[in-house]
Protein backbone atom coordinates (compact mmCIF):
# COMPACT_ATOMS: atom_id res chain seq x y z
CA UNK A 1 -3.64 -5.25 11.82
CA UNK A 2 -2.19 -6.23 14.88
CA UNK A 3 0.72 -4.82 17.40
CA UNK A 4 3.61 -6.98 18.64
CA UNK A 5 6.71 -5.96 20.30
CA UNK A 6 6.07 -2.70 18.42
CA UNK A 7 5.28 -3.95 15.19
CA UNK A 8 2.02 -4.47 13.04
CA UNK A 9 1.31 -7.23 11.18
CA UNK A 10 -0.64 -7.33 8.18
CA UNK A 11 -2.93 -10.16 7.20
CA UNK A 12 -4.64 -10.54 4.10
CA UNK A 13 -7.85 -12.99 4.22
CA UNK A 14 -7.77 -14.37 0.29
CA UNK A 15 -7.08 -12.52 -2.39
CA UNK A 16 -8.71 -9.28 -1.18
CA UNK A 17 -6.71 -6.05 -0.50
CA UNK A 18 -6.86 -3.26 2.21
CA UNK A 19 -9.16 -1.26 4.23
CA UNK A 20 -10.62 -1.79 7.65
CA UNK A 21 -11.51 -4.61 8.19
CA UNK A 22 -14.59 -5.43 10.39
CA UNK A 23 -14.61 -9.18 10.36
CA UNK A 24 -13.88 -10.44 13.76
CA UNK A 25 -12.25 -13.72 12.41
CA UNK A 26 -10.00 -12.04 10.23
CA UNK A 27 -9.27 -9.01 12.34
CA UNK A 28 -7.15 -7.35 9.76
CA UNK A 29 -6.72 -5.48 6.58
CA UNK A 30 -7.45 -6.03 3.51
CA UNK A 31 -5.30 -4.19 0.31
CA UNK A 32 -7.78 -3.25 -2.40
CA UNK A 33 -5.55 -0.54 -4.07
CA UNK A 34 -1.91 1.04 -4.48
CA UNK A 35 -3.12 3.28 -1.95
CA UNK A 36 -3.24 0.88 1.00
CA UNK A 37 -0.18 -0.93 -0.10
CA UNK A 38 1.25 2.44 0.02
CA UNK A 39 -0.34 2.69 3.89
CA UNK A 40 1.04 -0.43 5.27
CA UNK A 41 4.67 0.39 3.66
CA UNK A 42 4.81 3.61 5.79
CA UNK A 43 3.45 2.18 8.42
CA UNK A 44 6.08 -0.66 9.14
CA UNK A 45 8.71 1.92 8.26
CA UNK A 46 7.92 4.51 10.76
CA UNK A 47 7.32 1.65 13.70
CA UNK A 48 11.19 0.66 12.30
CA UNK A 49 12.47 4.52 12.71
CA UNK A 50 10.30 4.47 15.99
CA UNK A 51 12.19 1.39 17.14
CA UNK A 52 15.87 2.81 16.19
CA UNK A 53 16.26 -0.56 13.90
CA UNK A 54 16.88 0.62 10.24
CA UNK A 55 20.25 -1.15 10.26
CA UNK A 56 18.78 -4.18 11.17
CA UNK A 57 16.21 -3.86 8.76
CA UNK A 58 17.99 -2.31 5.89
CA UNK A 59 16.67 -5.13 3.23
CA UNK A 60 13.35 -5.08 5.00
CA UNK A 61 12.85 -1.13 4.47
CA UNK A 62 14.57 -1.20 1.13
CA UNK A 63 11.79 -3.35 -0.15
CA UNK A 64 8.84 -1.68 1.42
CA UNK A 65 10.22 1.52 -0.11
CA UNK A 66 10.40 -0.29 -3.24
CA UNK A 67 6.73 -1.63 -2.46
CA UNK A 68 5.88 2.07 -1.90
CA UNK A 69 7.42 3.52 -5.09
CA UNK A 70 5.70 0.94 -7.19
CA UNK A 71 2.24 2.10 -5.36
CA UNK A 72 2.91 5.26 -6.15
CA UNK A 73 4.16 4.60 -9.90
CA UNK A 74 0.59 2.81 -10.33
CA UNK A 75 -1.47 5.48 -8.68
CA UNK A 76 -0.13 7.84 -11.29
CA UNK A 77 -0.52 5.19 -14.40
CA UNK A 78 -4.00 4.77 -13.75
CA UNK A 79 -4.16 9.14 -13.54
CA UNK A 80 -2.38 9.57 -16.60
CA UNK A 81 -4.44 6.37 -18.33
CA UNK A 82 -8.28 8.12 -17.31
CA UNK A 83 -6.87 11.14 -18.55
CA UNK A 84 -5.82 9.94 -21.96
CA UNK A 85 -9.22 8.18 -22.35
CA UNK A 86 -11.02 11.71 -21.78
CA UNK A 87 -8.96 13.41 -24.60
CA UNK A 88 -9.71 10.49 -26.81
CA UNK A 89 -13.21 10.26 -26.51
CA UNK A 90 -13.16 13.74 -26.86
CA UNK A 91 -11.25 13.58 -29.88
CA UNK A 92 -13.67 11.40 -31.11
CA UNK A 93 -16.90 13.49 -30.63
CA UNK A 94 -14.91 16.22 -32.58
C-alpha cells in the first residue's frame, strides 16, 4: 500500500488477497479474507474524513461502505455456517 496526496492505494498482485506484503516488486497488499477487505474499506474512508472530501467522494464511500458491509455479512456467514456444522455432527454422534 502506498501514500499519495493523502491517499493509499491498494494493489493486488494476481488473484491473491490481503496481508502484508513483503515482496519488494509488488510492494503491496494482498486480500486473503473479508477481514482485509474490511481493512482497506476503513482505511480509504478515514484518509477521505481526514481530507474533508466526503462530498466529493460520496459514490466512492458509499461503495466501500457497501464493500465493508458485505465483509462483514460474510465474516458472520462463515460463523454461523462452522457453528451449524458442530451441532450437526454432534447430532450425528447422538
Amino acid at each position: 500500500m502506498t501514500r499519495a496526496g493523502g491517499l493509499r492505494f491498494l494493489s493486488i498482485a494476481g488473484c491473491t488477497f490481503m496481508s502484508g506484503n513483503n515482496n519488494k516488486r509488488t510492494r503491496g497488499l494482498t486480500i486473503k479474507s473479508p477481514e482485509d477487505v474490511r481493512r482497506v474499506a476503513r482505511w480509504v474512508i478515514s484518509d477521505i474524513f481526514q481530507e474533508d472530501s466526503q462530498i466529493e467522494h460520496a459514490g466512492k464511500v458509499n461503495q466501500l461502505l457497501q464493500t465493508w458491509l458485505k465483509g462483514w455479512e460474510l465474516e458472520k456467514l462463515e460463523s454461523i455456517e462452522k457453528r451449524l456444522r458442530a451441532l450437526e455432527d454432534e447430532r450425528r454422534n447422538r
